[in-house]
Every structure is written in structure tokens, then in C-alpha cells.
C-alpha atoms as a PDB file:
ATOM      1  CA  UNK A   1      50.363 -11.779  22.075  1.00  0.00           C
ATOM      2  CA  UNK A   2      52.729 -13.631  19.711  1.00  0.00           C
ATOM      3  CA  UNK A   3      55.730 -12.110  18.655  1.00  0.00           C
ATOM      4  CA  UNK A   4      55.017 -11.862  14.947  1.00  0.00           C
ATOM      5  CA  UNK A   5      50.978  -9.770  15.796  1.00  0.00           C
ATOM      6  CA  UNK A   6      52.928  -7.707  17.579  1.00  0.00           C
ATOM      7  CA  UNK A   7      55.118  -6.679  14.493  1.00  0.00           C
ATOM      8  CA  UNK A   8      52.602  -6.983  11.869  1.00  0.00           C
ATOM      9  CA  UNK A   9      49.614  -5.259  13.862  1.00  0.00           C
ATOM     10  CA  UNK A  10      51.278  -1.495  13.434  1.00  0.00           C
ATOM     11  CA  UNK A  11      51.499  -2.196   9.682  1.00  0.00           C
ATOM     12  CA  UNK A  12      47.969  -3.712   9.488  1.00  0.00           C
ATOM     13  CA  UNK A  13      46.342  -0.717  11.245  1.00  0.00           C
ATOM     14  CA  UNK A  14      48.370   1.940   8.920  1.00  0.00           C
ATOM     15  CA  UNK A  15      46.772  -0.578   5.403  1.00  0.00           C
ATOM     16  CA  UNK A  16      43.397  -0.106   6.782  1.00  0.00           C
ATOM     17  CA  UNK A  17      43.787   3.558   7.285  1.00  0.00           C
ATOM     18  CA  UNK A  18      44.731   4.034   3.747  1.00  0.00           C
ATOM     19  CA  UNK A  19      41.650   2.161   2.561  1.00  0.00           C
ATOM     20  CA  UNK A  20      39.231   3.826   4.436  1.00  0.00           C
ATOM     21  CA  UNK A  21      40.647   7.071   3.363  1.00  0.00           C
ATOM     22  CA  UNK A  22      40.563   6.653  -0.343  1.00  0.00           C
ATOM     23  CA  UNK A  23      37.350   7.945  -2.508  1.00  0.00           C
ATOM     24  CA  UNK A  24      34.921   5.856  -2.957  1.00  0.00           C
ATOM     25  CA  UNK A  25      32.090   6.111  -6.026  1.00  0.00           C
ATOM     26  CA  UNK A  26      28.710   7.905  -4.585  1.00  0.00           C
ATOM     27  CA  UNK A  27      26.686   5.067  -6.560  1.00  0.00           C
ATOM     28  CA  UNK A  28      28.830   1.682  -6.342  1.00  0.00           C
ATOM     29  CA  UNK A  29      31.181   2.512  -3.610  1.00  0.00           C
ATOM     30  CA  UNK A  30      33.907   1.409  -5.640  1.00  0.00           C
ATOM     31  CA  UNK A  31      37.374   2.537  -4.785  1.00  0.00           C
ATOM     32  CA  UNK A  32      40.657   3.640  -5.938  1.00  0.00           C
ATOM     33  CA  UNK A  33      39.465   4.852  -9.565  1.00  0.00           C
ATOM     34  CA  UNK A  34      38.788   8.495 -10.968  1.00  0.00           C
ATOM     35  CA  UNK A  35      36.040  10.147 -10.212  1.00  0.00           C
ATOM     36  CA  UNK A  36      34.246  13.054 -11.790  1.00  0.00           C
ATOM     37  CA  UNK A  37      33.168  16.130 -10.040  1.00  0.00           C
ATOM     38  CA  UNK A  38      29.757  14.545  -9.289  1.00  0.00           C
ATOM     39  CA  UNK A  39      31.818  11.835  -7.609  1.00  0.00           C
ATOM     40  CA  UNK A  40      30.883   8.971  -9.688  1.00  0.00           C
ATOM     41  CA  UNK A  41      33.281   6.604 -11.318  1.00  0.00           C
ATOM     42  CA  UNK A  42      33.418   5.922 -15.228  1.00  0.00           C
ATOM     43  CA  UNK A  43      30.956   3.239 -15.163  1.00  0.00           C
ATOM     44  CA  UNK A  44      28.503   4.627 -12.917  1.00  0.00           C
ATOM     45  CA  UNK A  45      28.960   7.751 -15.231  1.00  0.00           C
ATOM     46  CA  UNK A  46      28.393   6.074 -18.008  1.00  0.00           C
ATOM     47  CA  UNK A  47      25.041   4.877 -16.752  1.00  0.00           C
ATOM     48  CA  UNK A  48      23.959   8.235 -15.454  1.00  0.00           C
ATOM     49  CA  UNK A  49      24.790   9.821 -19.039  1.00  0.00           C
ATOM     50  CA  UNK A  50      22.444   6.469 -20.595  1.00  0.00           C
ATOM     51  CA  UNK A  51      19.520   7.505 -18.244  1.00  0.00           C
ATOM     52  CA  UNK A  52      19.405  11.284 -18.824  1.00  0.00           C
ATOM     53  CA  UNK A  53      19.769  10.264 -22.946  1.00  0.00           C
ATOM     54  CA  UNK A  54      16.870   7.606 -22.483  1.00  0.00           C
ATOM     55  CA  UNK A  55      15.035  10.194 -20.744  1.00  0.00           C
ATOM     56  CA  UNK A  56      15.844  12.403 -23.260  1.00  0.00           C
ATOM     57  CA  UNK A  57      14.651  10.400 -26.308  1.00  0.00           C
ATOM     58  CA  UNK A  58      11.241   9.531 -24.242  1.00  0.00           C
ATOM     59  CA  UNK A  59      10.370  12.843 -23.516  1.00  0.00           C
ATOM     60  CA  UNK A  60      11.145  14.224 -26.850  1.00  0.00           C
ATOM     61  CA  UNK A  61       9.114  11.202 -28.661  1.00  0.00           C
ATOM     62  CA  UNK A  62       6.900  12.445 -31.286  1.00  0.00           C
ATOM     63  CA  UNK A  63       3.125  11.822 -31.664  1.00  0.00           C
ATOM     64  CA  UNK A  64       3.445  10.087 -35.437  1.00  0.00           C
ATOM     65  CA  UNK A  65       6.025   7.069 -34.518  1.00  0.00           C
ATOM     66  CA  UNK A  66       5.479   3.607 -34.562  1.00  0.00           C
ATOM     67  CA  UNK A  67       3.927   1.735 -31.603  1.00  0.00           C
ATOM     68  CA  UNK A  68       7.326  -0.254 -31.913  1.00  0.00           C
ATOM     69  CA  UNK A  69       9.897   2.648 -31.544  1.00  0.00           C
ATOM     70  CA  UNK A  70       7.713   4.618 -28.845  1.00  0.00           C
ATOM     71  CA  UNK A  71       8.437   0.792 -27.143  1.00  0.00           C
ATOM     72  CA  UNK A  72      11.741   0.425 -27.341  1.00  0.00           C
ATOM     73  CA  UNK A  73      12.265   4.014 -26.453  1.00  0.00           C
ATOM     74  CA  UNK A  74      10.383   3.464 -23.124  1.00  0.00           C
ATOM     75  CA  UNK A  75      12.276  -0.282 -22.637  1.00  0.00           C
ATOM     76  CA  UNK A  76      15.428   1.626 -23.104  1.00  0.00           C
ATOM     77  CA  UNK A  77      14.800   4.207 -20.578  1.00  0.00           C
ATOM     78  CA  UNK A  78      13.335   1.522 -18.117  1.00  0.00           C
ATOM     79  CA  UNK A  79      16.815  -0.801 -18.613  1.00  0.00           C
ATOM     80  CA  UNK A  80      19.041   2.732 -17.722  1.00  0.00           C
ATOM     81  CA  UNK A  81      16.629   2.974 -14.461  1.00  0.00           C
ATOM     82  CA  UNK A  82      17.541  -0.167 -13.806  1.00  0.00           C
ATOM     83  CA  UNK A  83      20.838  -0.378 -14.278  1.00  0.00           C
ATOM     84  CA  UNK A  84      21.341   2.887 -12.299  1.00  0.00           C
ATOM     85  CA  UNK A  85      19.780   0.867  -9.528  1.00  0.00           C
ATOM     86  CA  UNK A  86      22.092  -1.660 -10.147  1.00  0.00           C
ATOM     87  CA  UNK A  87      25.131   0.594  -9.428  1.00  0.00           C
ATOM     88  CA  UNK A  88      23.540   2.091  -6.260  1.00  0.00           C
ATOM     89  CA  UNK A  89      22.727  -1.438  -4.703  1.00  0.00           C
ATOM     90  CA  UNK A  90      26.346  -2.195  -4.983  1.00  0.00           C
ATOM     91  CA  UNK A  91      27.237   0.658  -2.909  1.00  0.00           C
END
């Protein structure tokens, strides 16, 4: 071993520790940031509050709307789904 591994190698070891301590987001696996109690950072949060609204809004559609808002309501709630996939894939 060279001379300089040998110094750095202690410190190296004691960096990765830290890192693989920290907590990570449930969803992205992000790192580092604030996370709720659900542990889920702000963005993933965010998301999770856009699906449960989306899902909100579809369930609580009403019989007399138009054929256009009952559409966007359900494209809405199919973009949160998908973006909440989004955020677990990159975990």
C-alpha cells in the first residue's frame, strides 16, 4: 500500500459511514433534506398531497359536469399517479 491510501483510507471509511447513516426519503431515496413524519421529503410530499387532492376531486365529481372537466379531473389524477411513480423509481 502507498503511503498516502494508507492516510486517506481511515478518513474515507469514517465519509462513507456518515452517508450511509443519514435519512434517506421512503419514495426517492434522496438524502440529507427534512423529512416529515411519514418520512418523505418536500417534493415527494408535495406529490403525495397532489394525488390524495386529485383523488379527492375524482371521487367527489358530480353527475351534471361537462364531459371536459370530468376529463381533466381524471388526467389530473392519472399525471399525480404518475408522478408518484416517478419519485418511487428514483429510490
Amino acid at each position: 500500500m502507498d503511503v498516502m491510501e494508507t492516510l486517506t483510507r481511515p478518513y474515507a471509511e469514517e465519509w462513507l459511514e456518515i452517508f450511509r447513516g443519514l435519512k434517506r426519503c421512503e419514495w426517492c431515496g434522496r438524502d440529507g433534506k427534512r423529512l416529515n413524519r411519514a418520512g418523505l421529503c418536500r417534493s415527494c410530499r408535495n406529490v403525495e398531497l397532489r394525488v390524495a387532492k386529485a383523488s379527492a376531486d375524482v371521487a367527489t365529481m358530480s353527475p351534471t359536469i361537462s364531459h371536459h372537466e370530468r376529463f381533466l379531473k381524471v388526467r389530473e389524477l392519472e399525471v399525480a399517479k404518475k408522478m408518484k411513480e416517478g419519485c418511487i423509481a428514483d429510490g
